[in-house]
PDB file of N, CA and C in Angstrom:
ATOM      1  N   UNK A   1      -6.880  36.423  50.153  1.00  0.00           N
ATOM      2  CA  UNK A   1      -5.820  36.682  49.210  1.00  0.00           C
ATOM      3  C   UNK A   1      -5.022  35.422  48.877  1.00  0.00           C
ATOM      4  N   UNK A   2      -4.880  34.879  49.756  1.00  0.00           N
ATOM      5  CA  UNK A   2      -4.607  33.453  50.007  1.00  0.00           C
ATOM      6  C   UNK A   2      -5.040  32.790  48.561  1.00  0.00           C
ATOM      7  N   UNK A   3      -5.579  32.256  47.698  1.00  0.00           N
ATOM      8  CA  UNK A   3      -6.666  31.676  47.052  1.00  0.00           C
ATOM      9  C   UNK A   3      -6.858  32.089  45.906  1.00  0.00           C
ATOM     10  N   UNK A   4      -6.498  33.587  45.813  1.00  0.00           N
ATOM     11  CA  UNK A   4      -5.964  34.318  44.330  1.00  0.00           C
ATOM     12  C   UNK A   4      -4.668  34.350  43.997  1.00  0.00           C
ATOM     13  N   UNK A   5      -3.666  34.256  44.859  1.00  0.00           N
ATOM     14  CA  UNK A   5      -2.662  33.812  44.861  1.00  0.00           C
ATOM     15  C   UNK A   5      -2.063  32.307  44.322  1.00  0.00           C
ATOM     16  N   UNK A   6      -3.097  31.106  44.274  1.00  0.00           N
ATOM     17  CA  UNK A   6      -2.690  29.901  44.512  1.00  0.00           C
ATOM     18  C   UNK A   6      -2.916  30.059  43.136  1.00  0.00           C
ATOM     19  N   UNK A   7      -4.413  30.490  43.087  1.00  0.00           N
ATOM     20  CA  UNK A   7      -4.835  30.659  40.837  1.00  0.00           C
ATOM     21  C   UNK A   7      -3.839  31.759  40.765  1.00  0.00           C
ATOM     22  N   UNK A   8      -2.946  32.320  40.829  1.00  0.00           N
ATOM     23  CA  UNK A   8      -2.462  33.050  39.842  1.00  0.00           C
ATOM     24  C   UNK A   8      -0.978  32.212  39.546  1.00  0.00           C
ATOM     25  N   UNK A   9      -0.514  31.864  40.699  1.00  0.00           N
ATOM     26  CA  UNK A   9       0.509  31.153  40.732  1.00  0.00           C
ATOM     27  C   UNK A   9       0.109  29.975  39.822  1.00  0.00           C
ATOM     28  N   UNK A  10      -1.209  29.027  40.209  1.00  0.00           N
ATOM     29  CA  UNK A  10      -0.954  27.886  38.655  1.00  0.00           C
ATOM     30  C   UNK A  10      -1.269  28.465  37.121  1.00  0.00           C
ATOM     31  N   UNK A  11      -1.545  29.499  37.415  1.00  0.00           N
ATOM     32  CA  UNK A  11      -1.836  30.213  35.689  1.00  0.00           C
ATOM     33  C   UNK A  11       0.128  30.651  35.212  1.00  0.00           C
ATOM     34  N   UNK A  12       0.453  30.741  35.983  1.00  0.00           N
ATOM     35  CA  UNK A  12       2.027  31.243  35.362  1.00  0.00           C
ATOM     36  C   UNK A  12       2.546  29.671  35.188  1.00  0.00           C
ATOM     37  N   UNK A  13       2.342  28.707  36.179  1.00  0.00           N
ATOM     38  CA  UNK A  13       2.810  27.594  36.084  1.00  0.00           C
ATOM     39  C   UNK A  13       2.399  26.657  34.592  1.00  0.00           C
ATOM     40  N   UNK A  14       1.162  26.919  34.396  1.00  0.00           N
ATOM     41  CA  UNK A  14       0.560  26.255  33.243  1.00  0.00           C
ATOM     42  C   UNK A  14       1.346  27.424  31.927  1.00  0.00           C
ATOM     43  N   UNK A  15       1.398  28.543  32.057  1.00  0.00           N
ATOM     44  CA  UNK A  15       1.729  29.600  31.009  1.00  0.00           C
ATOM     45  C   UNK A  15       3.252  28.573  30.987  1.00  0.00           C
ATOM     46  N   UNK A  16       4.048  28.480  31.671  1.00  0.00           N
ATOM     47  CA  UNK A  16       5.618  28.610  31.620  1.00  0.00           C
ATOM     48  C   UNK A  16       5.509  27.424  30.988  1.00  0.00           C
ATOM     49  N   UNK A  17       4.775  26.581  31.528  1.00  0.00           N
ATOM     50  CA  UNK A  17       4.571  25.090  30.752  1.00  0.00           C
ATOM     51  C   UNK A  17       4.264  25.219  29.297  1.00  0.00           C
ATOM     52  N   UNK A  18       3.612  25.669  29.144  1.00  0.00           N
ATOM     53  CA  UNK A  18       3.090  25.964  27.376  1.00  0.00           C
ATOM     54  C   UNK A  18       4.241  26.914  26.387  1.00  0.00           C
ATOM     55  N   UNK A  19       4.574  27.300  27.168  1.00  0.00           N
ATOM     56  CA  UNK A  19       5.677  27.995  26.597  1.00  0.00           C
ATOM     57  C   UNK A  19       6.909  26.976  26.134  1.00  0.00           C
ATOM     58  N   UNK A  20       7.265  26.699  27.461  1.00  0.00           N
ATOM     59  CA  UNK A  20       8.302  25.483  27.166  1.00  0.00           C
ATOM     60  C   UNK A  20       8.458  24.494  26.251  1.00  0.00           C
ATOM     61  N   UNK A  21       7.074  24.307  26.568  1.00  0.00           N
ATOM     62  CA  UNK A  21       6.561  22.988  25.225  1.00  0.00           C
ATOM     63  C   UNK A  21       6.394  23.407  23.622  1.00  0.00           C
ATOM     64  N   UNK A  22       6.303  24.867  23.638  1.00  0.00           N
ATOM     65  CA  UNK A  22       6.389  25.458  21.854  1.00  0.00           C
ATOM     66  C   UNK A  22       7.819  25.708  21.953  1.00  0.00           C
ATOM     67  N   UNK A  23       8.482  26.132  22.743  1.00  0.00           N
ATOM     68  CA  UNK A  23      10.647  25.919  22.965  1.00  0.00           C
ATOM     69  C   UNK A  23      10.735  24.521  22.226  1.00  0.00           C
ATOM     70  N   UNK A  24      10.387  23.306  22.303  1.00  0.00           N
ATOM     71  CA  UNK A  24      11.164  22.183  22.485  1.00  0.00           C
ATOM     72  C   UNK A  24      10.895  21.799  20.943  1.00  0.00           C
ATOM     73  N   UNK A  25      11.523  20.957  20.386  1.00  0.00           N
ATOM     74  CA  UNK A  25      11.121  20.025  18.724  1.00  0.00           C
ATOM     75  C   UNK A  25      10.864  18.628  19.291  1.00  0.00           C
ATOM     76  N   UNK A  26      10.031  17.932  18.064  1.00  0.00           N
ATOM     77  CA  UNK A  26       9.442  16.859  18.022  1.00  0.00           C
ATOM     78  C   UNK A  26      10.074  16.413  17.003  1.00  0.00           C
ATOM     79  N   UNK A  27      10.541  15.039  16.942  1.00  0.00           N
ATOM     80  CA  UNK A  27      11.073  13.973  15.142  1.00  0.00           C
ATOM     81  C   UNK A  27       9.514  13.913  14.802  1.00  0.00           C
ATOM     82  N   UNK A  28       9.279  14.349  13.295  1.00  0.00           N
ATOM     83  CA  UNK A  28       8.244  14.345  12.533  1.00  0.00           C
ATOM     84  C   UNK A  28       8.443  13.314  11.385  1.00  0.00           C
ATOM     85  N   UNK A  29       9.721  13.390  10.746  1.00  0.00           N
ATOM     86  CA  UNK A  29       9.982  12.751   9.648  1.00  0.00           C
ATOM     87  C   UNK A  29      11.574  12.282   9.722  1.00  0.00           C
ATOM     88  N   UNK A  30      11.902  11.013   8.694  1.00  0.00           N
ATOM     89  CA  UNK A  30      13.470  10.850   8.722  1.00  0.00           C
ATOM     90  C   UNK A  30      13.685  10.197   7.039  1.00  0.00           C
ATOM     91  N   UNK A  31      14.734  10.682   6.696  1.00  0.00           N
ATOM     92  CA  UNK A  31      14.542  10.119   5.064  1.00  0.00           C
ATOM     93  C   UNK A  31      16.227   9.937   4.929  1.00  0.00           C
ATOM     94  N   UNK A  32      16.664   8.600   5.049  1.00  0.00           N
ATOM     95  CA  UNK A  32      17.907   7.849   5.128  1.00  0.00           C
ATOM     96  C   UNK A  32      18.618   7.711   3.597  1.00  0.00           C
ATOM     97  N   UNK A  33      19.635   8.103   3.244  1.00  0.00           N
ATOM     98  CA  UNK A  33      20.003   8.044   1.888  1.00  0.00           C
ATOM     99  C   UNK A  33      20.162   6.212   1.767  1.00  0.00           C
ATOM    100  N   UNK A  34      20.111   6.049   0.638  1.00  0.00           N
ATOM    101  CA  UNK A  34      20.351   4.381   0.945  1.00  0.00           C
ATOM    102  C   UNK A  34      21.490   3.970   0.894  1.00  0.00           C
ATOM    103  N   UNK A  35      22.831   4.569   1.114  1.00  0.00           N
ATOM    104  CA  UNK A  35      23.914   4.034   1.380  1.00  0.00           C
ATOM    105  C   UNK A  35      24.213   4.093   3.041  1.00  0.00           C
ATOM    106  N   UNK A  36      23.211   4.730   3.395  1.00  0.00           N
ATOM    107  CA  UNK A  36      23.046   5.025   5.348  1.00  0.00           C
ATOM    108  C   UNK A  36      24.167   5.758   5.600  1.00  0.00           C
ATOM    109  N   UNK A  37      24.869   6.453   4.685  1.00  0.00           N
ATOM    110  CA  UNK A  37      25.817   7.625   4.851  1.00  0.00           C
ATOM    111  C   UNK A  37      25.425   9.045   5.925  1.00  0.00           C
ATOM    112  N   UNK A  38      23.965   9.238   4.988  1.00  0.00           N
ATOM    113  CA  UNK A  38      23.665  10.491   5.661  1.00  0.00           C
ATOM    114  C   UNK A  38      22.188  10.376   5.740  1.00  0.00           C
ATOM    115  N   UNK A  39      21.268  11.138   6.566  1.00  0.00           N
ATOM    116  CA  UNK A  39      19.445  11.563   6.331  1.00  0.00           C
ATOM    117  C   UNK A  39      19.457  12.873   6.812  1.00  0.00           C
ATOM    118  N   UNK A  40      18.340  13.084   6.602  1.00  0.00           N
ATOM    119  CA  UNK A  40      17.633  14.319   6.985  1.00  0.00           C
ATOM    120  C   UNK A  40      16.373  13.972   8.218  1.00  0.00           C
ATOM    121  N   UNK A  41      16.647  14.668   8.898  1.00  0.00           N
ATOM    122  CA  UNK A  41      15.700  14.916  10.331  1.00  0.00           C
ATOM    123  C   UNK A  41      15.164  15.567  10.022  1.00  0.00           C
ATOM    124  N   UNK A  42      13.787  15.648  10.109  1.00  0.00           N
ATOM    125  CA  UNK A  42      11.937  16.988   9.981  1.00  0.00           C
ATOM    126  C   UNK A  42      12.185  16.567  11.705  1.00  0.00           C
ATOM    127  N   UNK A  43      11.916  17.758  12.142  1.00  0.00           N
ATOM    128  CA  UNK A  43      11.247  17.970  13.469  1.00  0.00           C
ATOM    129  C   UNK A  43      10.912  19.261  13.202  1.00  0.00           C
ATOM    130  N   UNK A  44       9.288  18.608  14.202  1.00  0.00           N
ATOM    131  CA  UNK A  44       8.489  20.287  14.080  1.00  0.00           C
ATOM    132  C   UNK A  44       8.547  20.541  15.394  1.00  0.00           C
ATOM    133  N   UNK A  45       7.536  21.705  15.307  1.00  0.00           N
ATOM    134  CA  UNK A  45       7.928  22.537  16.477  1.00  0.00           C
ATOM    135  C   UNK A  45       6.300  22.529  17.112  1.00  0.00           C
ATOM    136  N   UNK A  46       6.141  21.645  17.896  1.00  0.00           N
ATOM    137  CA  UNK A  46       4.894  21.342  18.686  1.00  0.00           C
ATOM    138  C   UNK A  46       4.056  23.098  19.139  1.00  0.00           C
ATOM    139  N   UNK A  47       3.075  23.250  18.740  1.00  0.00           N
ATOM    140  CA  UNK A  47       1.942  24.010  18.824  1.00  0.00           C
ATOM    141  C   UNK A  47       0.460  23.725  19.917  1.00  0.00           C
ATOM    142  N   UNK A  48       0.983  24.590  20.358  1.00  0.00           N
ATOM    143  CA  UNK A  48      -0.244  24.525  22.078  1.00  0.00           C
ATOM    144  C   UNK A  48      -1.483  24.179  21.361  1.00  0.00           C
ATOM    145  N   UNK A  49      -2.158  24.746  20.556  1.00  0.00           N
ATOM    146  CA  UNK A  49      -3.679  24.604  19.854  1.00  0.00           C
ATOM    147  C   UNK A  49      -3.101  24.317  18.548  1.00  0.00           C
ATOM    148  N   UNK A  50      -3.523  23.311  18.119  1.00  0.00           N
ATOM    149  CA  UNK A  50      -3.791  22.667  16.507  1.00  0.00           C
ATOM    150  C   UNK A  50      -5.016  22.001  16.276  1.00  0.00           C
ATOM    151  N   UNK A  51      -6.103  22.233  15.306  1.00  0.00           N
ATOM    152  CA  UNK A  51      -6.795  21.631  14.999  1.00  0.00           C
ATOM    153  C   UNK A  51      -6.713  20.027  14.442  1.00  0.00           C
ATOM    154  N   UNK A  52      -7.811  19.168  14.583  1.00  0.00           N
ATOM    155  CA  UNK A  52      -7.450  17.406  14.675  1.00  0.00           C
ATOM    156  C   UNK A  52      -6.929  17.305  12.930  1.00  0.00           C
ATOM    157  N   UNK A  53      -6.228  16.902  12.547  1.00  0.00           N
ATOM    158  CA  UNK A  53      -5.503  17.071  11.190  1.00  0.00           C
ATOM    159  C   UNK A  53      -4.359  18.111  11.090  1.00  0.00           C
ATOM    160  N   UNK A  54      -4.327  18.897  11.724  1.00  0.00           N
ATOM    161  CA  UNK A  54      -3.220  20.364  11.264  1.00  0.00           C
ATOM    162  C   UNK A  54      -1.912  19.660  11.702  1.00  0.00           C
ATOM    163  N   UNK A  55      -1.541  18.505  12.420  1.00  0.00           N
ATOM    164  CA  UNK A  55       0.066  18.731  12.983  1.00  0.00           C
ATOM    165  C   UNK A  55       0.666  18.974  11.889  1.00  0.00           C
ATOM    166  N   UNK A  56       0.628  18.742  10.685  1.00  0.00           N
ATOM    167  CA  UNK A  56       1.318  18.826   9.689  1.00  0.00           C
ATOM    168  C   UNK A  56       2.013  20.661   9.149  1.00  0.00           C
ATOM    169  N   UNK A  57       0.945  21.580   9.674  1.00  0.00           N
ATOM    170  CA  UNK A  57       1.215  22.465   8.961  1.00  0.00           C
ATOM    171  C   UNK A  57       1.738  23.179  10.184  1.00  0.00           C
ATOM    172  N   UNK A  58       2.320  23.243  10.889  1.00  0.00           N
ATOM    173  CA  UNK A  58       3.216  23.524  11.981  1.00  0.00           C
ATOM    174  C   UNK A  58       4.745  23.710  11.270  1.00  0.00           C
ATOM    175  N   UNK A  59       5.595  24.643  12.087  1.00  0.00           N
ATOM    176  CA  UNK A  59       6.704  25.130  11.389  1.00  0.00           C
ATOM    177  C   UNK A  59       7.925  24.136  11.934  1.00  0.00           C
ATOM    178  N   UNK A  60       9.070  24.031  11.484  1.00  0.00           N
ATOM    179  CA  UNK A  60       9.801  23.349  12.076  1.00  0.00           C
ATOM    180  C   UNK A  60      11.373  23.716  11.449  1.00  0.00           C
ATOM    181  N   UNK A  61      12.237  22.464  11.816  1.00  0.00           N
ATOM    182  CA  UNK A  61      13.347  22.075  10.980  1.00  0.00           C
ATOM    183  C   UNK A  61      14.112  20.877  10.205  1.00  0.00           C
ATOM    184  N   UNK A  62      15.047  21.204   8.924  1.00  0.00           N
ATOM    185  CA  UNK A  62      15.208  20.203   8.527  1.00  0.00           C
ATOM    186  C   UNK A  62      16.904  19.805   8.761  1.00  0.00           C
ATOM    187  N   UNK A  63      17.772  19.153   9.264  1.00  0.00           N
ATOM    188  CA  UNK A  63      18.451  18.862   9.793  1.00  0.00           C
ATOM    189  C   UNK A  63      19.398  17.781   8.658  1.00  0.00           C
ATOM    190  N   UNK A  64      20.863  17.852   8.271  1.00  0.00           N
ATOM    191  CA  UNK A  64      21.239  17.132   7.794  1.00  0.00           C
ATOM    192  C   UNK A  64      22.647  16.192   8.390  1.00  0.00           C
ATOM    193  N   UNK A  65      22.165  15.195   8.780  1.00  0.00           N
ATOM    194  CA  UNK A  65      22.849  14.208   9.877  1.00  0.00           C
ATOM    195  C   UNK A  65      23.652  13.333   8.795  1.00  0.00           C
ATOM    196  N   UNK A  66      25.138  12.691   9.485  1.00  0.00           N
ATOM    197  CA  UNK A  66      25.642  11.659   8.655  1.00  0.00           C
ATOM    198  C   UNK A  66      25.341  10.804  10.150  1.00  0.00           C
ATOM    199  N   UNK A  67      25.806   9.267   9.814  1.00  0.00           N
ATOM    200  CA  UNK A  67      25.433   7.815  10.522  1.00  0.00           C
ATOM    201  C   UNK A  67      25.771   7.963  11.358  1.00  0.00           C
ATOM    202  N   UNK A  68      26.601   8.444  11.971  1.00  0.00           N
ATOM    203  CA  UNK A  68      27.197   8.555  13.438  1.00  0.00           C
ATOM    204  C   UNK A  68      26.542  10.081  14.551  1.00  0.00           C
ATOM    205  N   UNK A  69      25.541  10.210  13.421  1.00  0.00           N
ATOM    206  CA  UNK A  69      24.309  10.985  14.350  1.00  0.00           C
ATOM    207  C   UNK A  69      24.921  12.769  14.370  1.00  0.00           C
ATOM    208  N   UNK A  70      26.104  12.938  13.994  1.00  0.00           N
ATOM    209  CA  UNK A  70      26.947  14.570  13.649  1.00  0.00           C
ATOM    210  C   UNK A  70      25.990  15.425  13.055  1.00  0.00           C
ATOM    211  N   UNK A  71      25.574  16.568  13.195  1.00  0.00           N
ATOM    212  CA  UNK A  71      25.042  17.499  12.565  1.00  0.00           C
ATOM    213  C   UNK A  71      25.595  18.373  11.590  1.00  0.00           C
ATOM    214  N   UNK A  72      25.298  18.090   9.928  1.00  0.00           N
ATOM    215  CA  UNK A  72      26.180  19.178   9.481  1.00  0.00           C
ATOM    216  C   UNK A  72      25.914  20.580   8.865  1.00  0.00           C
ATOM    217  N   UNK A  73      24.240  20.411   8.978  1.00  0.00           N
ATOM    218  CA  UNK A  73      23.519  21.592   8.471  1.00  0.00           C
ATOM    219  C   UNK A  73      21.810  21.525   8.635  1.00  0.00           C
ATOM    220  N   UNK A  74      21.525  22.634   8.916  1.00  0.00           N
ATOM    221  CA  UNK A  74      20.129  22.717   9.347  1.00  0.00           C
ATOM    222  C   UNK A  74      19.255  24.299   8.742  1.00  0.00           C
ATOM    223  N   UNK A  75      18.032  23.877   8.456  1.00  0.00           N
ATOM    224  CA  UNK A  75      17.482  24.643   7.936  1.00  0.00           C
ATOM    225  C   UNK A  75      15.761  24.945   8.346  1.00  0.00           C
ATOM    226  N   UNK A  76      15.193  26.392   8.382  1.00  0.00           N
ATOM    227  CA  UNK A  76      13.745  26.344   9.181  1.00  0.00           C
ATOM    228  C   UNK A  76      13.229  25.472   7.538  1.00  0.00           C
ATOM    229  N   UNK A  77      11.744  25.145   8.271  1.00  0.00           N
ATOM    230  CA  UNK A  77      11.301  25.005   7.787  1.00  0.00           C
ATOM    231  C   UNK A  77       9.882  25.351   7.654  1.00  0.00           C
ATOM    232  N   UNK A  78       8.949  26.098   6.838  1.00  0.00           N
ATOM    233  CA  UNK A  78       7.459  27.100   7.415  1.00  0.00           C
ATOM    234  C   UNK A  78       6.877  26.248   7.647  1.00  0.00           C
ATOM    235  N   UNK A  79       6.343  24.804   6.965  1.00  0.00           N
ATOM    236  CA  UNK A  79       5.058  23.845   7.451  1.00  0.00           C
ATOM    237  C   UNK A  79       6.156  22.546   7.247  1.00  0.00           C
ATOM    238  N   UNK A  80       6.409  21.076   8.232  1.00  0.00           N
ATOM    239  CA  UNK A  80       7.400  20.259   7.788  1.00  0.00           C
ATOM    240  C   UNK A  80       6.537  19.639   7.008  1.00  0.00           C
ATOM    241  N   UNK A  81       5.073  19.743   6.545  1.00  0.00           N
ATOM    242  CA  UNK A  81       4.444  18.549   5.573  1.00  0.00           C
ATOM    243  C   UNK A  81       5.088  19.048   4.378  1.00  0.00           C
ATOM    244  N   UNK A  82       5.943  20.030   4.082  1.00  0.00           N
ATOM    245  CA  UNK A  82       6.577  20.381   3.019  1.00  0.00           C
ATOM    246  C   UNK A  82       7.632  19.486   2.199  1.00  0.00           C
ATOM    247  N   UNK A  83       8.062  18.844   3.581  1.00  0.00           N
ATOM    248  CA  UNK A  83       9.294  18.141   3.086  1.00  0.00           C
ATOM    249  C   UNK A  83       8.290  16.297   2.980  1.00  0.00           C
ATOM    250  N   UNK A  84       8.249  16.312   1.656  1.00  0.00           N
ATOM    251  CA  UNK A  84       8.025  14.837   1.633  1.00  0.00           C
ATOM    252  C   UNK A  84       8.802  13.501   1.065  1.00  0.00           C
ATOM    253  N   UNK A  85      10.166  14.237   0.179  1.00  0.00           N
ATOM    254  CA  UNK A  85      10.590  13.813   0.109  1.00  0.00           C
ATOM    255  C   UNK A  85      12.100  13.957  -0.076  1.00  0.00           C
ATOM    256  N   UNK A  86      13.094  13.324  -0.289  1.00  0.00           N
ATOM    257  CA  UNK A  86      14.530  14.271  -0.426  1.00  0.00           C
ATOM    258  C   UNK A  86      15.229  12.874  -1.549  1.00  0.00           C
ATOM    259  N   UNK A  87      15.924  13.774  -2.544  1.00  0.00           N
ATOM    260  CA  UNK A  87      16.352  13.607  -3.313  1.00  0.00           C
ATOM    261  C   UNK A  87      17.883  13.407  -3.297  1.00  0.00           C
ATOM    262  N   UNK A  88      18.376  11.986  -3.186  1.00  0.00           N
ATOM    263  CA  UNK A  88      19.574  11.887  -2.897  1.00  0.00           C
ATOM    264  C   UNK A  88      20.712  12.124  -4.085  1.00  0.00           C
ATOM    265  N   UNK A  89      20.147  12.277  -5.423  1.00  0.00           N
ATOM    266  CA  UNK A  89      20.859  12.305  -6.420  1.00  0.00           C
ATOM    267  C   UNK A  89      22.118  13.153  -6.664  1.00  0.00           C
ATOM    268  N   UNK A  90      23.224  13.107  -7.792  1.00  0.00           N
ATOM    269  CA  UNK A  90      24.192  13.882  -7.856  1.00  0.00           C
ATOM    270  C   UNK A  90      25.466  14.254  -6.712  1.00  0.00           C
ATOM    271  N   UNK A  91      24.985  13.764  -5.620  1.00  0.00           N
ATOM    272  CA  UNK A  91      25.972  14.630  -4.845  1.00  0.00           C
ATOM    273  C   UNK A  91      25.288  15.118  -3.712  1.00  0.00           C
ATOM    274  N   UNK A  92      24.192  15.538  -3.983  1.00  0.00           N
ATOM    275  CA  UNK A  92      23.253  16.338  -3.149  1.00  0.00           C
ATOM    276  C   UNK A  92      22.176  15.802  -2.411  1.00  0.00           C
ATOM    277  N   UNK A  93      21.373  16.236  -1.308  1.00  0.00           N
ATOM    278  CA  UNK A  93      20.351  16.117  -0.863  1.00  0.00           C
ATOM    279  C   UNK A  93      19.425  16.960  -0.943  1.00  0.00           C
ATOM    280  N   UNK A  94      18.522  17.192  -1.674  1.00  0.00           N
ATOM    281  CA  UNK A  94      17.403  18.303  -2.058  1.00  0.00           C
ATOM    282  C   UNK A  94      16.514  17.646  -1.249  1.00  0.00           C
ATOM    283  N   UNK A  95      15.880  18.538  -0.825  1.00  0.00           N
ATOM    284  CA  UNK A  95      14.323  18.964  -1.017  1.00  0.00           C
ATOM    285  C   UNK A  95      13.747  19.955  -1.507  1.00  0.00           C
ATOM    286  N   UNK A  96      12.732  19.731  -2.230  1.00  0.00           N
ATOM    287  CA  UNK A  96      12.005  20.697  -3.164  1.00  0.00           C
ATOM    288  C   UNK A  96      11.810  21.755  -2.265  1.00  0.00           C
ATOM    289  N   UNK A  97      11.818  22.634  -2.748  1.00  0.00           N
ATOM    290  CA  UNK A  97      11.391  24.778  -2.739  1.00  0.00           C
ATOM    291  C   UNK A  97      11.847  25.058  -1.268  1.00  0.00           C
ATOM    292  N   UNK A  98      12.843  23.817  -0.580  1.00  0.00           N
ATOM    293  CA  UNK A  98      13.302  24.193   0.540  1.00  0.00           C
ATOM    294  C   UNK A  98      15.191  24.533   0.775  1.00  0.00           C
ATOM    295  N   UNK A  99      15.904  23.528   0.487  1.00  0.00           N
ATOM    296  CA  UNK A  99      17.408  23.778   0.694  1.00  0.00           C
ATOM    297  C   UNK A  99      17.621  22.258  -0.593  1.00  0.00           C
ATOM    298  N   UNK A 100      18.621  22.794  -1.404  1.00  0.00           N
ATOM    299  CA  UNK A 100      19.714  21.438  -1.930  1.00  0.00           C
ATOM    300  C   UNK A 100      21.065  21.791  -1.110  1.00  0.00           C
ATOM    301  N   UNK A 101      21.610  20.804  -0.265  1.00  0.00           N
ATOM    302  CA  UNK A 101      22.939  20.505   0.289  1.00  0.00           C
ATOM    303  C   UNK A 101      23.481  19.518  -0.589  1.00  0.00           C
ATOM    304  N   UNK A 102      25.008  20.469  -0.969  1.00  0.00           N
ATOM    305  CA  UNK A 102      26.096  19.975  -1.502  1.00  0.00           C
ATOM    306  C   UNK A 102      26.814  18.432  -0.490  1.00  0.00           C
ATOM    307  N   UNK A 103      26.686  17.732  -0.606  1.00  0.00           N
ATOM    308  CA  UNK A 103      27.220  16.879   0.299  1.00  0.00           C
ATOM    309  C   UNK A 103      28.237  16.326   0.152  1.00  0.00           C
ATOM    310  N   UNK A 104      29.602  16.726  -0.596  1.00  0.00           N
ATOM    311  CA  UNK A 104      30.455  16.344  -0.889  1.00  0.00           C
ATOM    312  C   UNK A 104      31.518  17.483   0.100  1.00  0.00           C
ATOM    313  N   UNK A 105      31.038  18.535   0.764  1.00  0.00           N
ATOM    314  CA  UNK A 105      31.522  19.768   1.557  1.00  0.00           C
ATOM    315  C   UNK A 105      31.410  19.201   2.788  1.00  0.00           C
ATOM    316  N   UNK A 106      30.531  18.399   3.502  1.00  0.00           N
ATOM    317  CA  UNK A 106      30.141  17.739   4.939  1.00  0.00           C
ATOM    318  C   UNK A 106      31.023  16.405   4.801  1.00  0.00           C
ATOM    319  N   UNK A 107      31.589  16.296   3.444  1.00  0.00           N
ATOM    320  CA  UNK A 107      32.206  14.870   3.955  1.00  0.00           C
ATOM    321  C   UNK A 107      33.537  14.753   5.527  1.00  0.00           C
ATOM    322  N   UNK A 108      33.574  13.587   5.796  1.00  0.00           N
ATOM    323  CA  UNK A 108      33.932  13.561   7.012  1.00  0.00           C
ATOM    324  C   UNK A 108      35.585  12.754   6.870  1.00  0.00           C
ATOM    325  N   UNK A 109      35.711  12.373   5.244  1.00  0.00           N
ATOM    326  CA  UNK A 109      36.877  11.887   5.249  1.00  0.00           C
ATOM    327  C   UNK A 109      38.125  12.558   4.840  1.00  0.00           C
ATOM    328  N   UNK A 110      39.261  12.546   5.030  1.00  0.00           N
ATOM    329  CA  UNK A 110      40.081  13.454   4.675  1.00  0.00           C
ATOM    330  C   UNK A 110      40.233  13.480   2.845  1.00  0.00           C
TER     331      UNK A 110
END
């Protein structure tokens, strides 16, 4: 009994592990406005089995940071190869068919 015990015990150990590791995010992408005011963070969400090419279509989030690293809004995201690019124009930070943030609402100055 001894011995079925030891395999069952590393099968929960390896399970809890794999688990943990689809819990945690990975930085996938970073897209810096060019005044270095604010970017957007892609982190996906690491997947136990992916085929050699797929990291991309893994689900994640998109995160909107000013320079001093503050979080002021975050959003899922279904695959992060979605986000390729972000659009600093107007006021805003878009990304296409995902979130436009008003960024004049996150400002940090009085």
């Amino acid at each position: 009994m001894t011995g079925m015990r030891q395999v069952a015990t590393a099968l929960l150990i390896l399970a809890l592990g794999a688990v943990l590791a689809a819990c945690t995010l990975e930085p996938y992408r970073t897209f810096e406005r060019p005044d270095g005011l604010y970017r957007v963070e892609v982190w996906r969400q690491p997947q136990i089995f992916v085929m050699p090419g797929q990291s991309g279509d893994v689900p994640g989030i998109a995160r909107l940071v000013n320079a001093a690293g503050m979080m002021f809004a975050e959003v899922p995201v279904e695959m992060v190869q979605l986000v390729e690019d972000v659009d600093w124009s107007d006021g805003h930070a878009s990304i296409k068919l995902v979130v436009d943030w008003d960024l004049p609402q996150f400002s940090t100055t009085p």
